[in-house]
C-alpha atoms as a PDB file:
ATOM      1  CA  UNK A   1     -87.452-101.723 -25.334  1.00  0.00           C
ATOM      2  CA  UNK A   2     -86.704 -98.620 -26.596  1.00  0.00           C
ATOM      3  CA  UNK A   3     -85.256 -98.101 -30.592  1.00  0.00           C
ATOM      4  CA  UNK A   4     -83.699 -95.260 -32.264  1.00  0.00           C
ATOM      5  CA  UNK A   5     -81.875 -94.313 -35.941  1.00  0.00           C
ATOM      6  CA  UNK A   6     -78.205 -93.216 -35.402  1.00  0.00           C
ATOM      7  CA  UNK A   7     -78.169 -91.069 -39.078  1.00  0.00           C
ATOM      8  CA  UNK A   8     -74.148 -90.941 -38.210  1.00  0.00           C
ATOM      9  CA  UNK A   9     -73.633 -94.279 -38.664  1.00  0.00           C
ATOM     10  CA  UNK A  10     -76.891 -95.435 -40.723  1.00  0.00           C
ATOM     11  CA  UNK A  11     -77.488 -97.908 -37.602  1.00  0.00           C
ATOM     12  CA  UNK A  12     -80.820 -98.732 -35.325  1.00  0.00           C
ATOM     13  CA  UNK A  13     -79.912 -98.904 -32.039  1.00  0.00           C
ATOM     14  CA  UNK A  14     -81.991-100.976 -29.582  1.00  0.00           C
ATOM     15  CA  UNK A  15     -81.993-100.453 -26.138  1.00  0.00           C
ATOM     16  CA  UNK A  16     -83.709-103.758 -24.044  1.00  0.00           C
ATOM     17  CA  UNK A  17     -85.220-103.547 -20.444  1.00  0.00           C
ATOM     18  CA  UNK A  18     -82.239-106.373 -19.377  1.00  0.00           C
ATOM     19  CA  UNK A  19     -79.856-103.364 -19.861  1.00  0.00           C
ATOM     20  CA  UNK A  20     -78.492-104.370 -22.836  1.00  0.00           C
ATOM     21  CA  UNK A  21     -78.270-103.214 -26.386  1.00  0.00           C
ATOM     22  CA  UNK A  22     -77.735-103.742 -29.822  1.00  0.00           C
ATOM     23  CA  UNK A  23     -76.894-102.354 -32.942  1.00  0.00           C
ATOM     24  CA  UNK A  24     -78.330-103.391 -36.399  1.00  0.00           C
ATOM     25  CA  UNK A  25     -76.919-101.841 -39.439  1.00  0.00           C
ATOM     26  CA  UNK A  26     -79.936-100.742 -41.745  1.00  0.00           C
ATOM     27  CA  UNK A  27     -78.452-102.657 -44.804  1.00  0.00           C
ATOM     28  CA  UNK A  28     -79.470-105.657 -43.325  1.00  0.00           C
ATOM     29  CA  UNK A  29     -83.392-104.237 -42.323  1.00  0.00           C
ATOM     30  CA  UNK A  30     -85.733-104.873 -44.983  1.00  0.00           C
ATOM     31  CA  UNK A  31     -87.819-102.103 -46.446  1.00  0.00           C
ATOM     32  CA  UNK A  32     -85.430-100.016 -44.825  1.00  0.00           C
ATOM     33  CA  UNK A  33     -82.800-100.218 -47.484  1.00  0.00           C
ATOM     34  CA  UNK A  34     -84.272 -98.007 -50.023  1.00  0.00           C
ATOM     35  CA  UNK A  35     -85.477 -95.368 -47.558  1.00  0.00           C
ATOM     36  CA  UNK A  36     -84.423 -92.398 -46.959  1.00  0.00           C
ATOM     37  CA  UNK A  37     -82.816 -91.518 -43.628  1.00  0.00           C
ATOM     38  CA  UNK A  38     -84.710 -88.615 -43.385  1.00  0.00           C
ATOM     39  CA  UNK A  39     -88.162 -90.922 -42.719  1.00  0.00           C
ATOM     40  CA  UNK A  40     -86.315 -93.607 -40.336  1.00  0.00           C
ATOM     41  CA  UNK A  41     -86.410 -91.238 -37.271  1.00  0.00           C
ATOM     42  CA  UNK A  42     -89.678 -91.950 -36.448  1.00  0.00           C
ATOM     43  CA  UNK A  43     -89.951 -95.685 -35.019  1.00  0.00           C
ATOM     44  CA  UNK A  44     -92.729 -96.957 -32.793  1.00  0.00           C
ATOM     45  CA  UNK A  45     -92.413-100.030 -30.801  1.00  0.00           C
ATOM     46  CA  UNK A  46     -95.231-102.323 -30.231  1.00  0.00           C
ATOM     47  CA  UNK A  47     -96.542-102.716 -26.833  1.00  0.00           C
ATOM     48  CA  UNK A  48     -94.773-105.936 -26.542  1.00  0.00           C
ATOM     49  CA  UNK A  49     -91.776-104.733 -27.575  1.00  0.00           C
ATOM     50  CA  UNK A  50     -91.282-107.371 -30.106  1.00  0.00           C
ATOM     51  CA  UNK A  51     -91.702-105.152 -33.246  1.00  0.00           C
ATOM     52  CA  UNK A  52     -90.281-101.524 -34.499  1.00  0.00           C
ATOM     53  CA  UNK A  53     -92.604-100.048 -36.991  1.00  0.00           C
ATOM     54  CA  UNK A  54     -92.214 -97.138 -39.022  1.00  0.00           C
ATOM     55  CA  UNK A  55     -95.450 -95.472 -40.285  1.00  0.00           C
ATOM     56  CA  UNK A  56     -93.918 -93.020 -42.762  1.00  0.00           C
ATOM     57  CA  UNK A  57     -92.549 -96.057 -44.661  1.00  0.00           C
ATOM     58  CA  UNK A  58     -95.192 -98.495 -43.799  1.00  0.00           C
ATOM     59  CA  UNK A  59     -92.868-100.602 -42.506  1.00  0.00           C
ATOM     60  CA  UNK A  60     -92.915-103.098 -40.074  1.00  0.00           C
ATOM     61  CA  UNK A  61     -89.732-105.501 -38.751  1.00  0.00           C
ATOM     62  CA  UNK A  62     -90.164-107.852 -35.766  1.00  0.00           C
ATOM     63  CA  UNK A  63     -87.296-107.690 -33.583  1.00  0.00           C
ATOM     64  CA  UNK A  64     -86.674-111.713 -33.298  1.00  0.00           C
ATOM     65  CA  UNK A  65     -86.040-112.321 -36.673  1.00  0.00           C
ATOM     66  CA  UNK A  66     -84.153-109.005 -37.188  1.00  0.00           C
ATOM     67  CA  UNK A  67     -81.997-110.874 -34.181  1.00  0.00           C
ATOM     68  CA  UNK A  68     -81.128-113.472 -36.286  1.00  0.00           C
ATOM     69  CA  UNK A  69     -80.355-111.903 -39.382  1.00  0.00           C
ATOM     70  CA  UNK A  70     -77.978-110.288 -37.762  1.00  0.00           C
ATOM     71  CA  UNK A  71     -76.437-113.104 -35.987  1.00  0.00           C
ATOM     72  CA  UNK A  72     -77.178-115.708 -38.376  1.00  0.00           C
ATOM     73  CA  UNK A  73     -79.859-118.513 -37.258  1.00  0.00           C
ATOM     74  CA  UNK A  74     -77.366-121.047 -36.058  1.00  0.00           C
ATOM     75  CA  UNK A  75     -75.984-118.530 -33.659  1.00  0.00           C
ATOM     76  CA  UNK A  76     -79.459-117.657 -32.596  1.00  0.00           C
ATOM     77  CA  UNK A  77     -80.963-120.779 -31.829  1.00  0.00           C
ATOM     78  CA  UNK A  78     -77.730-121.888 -29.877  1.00  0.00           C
ATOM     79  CA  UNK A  79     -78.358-118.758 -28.029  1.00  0.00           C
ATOM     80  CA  UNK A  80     -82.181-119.890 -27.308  1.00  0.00           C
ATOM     81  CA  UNK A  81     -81.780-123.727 -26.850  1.00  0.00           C
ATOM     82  CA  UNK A  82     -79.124-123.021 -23.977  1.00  0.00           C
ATOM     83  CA  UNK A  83     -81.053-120.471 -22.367  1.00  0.00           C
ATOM     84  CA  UNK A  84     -84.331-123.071 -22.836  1.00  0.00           C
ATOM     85  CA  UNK A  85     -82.188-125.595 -21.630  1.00  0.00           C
ATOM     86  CA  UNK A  86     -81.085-123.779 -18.269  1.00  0.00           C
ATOM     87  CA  UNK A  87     -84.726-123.192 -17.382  1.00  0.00           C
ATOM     88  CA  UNK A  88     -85.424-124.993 -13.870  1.00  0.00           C
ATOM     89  CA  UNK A  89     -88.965-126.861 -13.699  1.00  0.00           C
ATOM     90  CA  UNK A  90     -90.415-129.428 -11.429  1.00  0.00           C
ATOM     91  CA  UNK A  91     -90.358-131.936 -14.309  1.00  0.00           C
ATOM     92  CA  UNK A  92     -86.782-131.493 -15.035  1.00  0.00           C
ATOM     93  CA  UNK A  93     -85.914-132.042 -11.284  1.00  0.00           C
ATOM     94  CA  UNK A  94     -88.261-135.270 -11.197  1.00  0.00           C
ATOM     95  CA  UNK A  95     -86.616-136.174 -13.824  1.00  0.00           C
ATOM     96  CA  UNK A  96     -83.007-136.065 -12.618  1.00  0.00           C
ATOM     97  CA  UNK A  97     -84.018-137.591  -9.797  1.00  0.00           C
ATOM     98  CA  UNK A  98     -85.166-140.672 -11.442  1.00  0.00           C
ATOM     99  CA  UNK A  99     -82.088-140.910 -13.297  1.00  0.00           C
ATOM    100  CA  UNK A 100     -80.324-140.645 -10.159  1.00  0.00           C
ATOM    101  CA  UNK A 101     -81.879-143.708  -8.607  1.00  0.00           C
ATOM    102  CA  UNK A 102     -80.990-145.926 -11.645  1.00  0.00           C
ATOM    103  CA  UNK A 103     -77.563-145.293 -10.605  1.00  0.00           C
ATOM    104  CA  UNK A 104     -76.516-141.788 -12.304  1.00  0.00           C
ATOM    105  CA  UNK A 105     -74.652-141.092 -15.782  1.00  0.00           C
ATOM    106  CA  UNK A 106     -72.471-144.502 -17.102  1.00  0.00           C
ATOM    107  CA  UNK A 107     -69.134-144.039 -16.386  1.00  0.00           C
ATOM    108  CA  UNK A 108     -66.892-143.965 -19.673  1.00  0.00           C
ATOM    109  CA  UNK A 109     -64.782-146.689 -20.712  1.00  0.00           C
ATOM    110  CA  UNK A 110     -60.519-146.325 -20.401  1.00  0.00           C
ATOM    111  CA  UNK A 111     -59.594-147.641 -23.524  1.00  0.00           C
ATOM    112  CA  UNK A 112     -55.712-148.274 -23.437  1.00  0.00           C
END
């Protein structure tokens, strides 16, 4: 992941190794708010890429819940639960296979 301040448009930019990006407005950082734009152009990112730091500021965000701040947590965990939820594992095939053999989903009742 790599991060950078756009002073243009007061925004952090984040650049992820999927290819994709994002931009976070710095309103919505905290400690950043305060700051002045002059110290936010130095920003380290931790080795796991999970966190931006700032050293000038002593300021430290990690990028998760800066995520869902920005996208609010109900958006955010829909994200995560569907992308959990398309995970493929041995247990999950077992276990579709077992609800195969008891004859599959119910069918749903026509009501007229």
């Amino acid at each position: 992941m790599d991060a950078q301040y756009d002073a243009t448009r007061d925004v952090i930019d984040l650049g992820f190794r999927s290819g994709g990006s994002m931009t976070i407005p710095r309103r919505i950082v905290p400690g950043l708010v305060d700051a002045p734009a002059s110290a936010l152009g130095l920003i380290r990112v931790s080795p796991a890429g999970d966190a931006l730091s700032w050293p000038s500021l002593d300021a430290d965000v990690y990028v998760p819940g800066l995520v869902e701040r920005a996208f609010g947590t109900r958006l955010f965990a829909r994200a995560t639960g569907q992308r959990g939820g398309r995970r493929r594992s041995k247990a999950k095939a077992a276990a579709a296979r077992a609800n195969g053999s008891k004859g599959g989903r119910p069918r749903k009742r026509l009501y007229a």
